[in-house]
C-alpha atoms as a PDB file:
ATOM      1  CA  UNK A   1     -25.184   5.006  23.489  1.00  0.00           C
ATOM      2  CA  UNK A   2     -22.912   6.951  21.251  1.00  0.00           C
ATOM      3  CA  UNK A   3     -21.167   5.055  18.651  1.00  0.00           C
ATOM      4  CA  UNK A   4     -17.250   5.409  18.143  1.00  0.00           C
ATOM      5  CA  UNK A   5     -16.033   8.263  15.571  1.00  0.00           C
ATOM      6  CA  UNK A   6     -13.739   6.300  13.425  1.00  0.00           C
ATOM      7  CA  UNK A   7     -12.354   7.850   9.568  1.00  0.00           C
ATOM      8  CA  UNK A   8      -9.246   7.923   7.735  1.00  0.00           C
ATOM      9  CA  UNK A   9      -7.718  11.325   6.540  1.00  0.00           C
ATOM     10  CA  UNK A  10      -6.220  11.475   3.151  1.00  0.00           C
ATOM     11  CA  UNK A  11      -3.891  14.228   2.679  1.00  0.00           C
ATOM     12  CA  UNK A  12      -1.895  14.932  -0.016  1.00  0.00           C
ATOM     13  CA  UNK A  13       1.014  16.973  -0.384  1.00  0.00           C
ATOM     14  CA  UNK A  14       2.610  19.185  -3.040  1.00  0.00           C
ATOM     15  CA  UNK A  15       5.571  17.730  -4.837  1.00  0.00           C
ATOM     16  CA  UNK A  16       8.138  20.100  -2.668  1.00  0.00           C
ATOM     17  CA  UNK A  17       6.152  19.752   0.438  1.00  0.00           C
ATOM     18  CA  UNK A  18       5.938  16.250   1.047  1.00  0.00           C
ATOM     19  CA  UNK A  19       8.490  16.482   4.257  1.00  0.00           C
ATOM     20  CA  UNK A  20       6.802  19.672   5.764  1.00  0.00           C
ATOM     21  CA  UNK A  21       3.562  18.292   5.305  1.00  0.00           C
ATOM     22  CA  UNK A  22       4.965  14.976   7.227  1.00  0.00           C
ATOM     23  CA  UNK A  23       6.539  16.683  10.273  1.00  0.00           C
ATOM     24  CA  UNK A  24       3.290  18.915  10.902  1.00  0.00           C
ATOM     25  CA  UNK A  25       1.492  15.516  10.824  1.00  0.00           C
ATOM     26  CA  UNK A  26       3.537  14.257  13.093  1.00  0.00           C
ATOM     27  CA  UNK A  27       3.676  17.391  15.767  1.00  0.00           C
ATOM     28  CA  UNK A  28      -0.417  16.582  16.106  1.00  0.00           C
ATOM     29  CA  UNK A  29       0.242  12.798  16.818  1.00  0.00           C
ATOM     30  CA  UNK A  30       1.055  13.222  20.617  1.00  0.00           C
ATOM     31  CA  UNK A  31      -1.079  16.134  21.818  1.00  0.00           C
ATOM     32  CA  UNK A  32      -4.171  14.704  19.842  1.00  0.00           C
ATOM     33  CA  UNK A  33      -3.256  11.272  21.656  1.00  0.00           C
ATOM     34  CA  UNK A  34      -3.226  12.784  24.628  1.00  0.00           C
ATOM     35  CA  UNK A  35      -7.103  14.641  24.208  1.00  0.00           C
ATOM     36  CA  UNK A  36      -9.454  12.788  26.806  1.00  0.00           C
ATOM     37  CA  UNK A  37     -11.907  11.007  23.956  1.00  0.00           C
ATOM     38  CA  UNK A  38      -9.140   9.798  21.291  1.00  0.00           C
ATOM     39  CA  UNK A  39      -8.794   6.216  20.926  1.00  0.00           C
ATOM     40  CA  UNK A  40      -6.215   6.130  18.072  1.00  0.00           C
ATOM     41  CA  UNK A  41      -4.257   8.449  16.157  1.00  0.00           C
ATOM     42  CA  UNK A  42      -1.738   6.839  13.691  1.00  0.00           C
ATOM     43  CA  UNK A  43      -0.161   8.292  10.746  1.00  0.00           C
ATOM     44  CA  UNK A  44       0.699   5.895   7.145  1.00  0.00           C
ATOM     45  CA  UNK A  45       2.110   6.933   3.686  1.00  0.00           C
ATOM     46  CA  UNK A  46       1.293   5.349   0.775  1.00  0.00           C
ATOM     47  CA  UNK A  47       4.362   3.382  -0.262  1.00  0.00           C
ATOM     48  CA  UNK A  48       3.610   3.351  -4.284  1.00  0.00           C
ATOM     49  CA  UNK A  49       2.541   7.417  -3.883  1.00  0.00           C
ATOM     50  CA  UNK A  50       4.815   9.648  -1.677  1.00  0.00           C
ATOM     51  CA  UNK A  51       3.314  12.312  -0.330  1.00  0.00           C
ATOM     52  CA  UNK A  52       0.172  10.713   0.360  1.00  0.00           C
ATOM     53  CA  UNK A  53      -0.694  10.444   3.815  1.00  0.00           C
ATOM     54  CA  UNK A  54      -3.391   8.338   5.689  1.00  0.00           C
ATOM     55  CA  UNK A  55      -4.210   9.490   9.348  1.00  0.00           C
ATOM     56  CA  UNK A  56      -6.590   6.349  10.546  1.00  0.00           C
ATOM     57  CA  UNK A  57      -8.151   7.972  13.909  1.00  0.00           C
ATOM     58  CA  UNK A  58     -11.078   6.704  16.454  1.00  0.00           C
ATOM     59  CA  UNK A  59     -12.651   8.960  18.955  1.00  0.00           C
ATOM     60  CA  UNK A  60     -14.990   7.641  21.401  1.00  0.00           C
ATOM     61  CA  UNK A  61     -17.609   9.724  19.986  1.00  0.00           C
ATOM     62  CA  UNK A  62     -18.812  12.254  17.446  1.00  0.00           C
ATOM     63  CA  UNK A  63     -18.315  14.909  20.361  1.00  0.00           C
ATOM     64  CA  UNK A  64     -14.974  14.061  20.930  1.00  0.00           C
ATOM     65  CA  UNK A  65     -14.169  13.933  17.468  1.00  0.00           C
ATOM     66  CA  UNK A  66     -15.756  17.731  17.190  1.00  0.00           C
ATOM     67  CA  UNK A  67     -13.403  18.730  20.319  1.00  0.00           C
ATOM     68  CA  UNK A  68     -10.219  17.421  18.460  1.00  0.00           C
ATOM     69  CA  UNK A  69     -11.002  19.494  15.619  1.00  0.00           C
ATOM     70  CA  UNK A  70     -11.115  22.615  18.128  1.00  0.00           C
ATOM     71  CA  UNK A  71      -8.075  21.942  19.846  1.00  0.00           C
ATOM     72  CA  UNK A  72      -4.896  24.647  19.131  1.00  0.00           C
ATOM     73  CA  UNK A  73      -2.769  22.346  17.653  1.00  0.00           C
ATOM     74  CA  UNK A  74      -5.476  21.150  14.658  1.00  0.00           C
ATOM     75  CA  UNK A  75      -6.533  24.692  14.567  1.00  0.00           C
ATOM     76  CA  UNK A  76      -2.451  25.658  13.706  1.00  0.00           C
ATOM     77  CA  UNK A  77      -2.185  22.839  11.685  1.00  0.00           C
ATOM     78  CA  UNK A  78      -5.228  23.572   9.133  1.00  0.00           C
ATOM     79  CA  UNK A  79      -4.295  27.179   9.463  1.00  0.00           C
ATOM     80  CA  UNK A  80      -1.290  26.065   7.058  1.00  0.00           C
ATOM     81  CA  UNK A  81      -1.874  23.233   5.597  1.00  0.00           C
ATOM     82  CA  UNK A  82      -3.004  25.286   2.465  1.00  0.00           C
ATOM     83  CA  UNK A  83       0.946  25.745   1.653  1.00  0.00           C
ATOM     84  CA  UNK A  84       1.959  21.728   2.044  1.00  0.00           C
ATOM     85  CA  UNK A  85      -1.040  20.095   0.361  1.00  0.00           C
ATOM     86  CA  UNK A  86      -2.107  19.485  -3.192  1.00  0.00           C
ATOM     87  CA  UNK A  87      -5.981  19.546  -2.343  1.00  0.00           C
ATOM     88  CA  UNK A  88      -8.131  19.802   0.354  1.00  0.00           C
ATOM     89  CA  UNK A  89      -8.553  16.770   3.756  1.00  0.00           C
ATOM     90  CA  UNK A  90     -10.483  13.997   2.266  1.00  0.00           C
ATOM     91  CA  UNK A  91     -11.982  12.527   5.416  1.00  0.00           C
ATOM     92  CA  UNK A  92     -13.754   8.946   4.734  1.00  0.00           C
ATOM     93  CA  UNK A  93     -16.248   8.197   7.998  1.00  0.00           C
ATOM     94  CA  UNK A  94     -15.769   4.338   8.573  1.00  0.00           C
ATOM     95  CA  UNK A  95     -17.975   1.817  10.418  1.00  0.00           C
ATOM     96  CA  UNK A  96     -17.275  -0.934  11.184  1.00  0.00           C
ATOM     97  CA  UNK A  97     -18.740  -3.867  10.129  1.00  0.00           C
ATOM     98  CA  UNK A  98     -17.402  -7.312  10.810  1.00  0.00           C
ATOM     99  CA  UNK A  99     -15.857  -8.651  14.263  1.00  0.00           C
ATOM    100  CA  UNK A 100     -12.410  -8.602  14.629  1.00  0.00           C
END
């Protein structure tokens, strides 16, 4: 059985970019919701760092997490994130551990 993709995404914008860099996060919300193996897709900022921006995502599977990262609108959105963030995606694979 295939076991659930889950991660956060830290990304961090430049100083002058922190609203681009929100509303491009936000555009991939709904059709990444909408892909056939995504589970969750939310978007947080940091309250005490603005700017930074935690996308915690679940996919029902490594495959469907691979597909997501195919899609057009990931493939436009890491074709510019370069100009709204500060450093690269820092994406932190999660597992769960304890019942919930």
């Amino acid at each position: 059985m295939n076991k659930e993709f889950k991660s956060v995404a830290v990304l961090k914008s430049k100083p002058e970019k922190r609203e681009e860099l929100k509303n491009a996060l936000l555009q991939l919300i709904d059709p990444t919701r909408n892909e056939a193996g995504c589970i969750y897709y939310i978007l947080f900022e940091d309250k005490k760092s603005p700017g930074t921006f935690y996308m915690w995502e679940a996919f029902k599977d490594d495959k469907a997490f691979e597909f997501h990262t195919q899609t057009e609108h990931f493939k436009n959105f890491a074709g510019q994130m370069h100009e709204w963030m500060s450093e690269p995606i820092q994406l932190i694979e999660l597992e769960r551990i304890s019942g919930g």
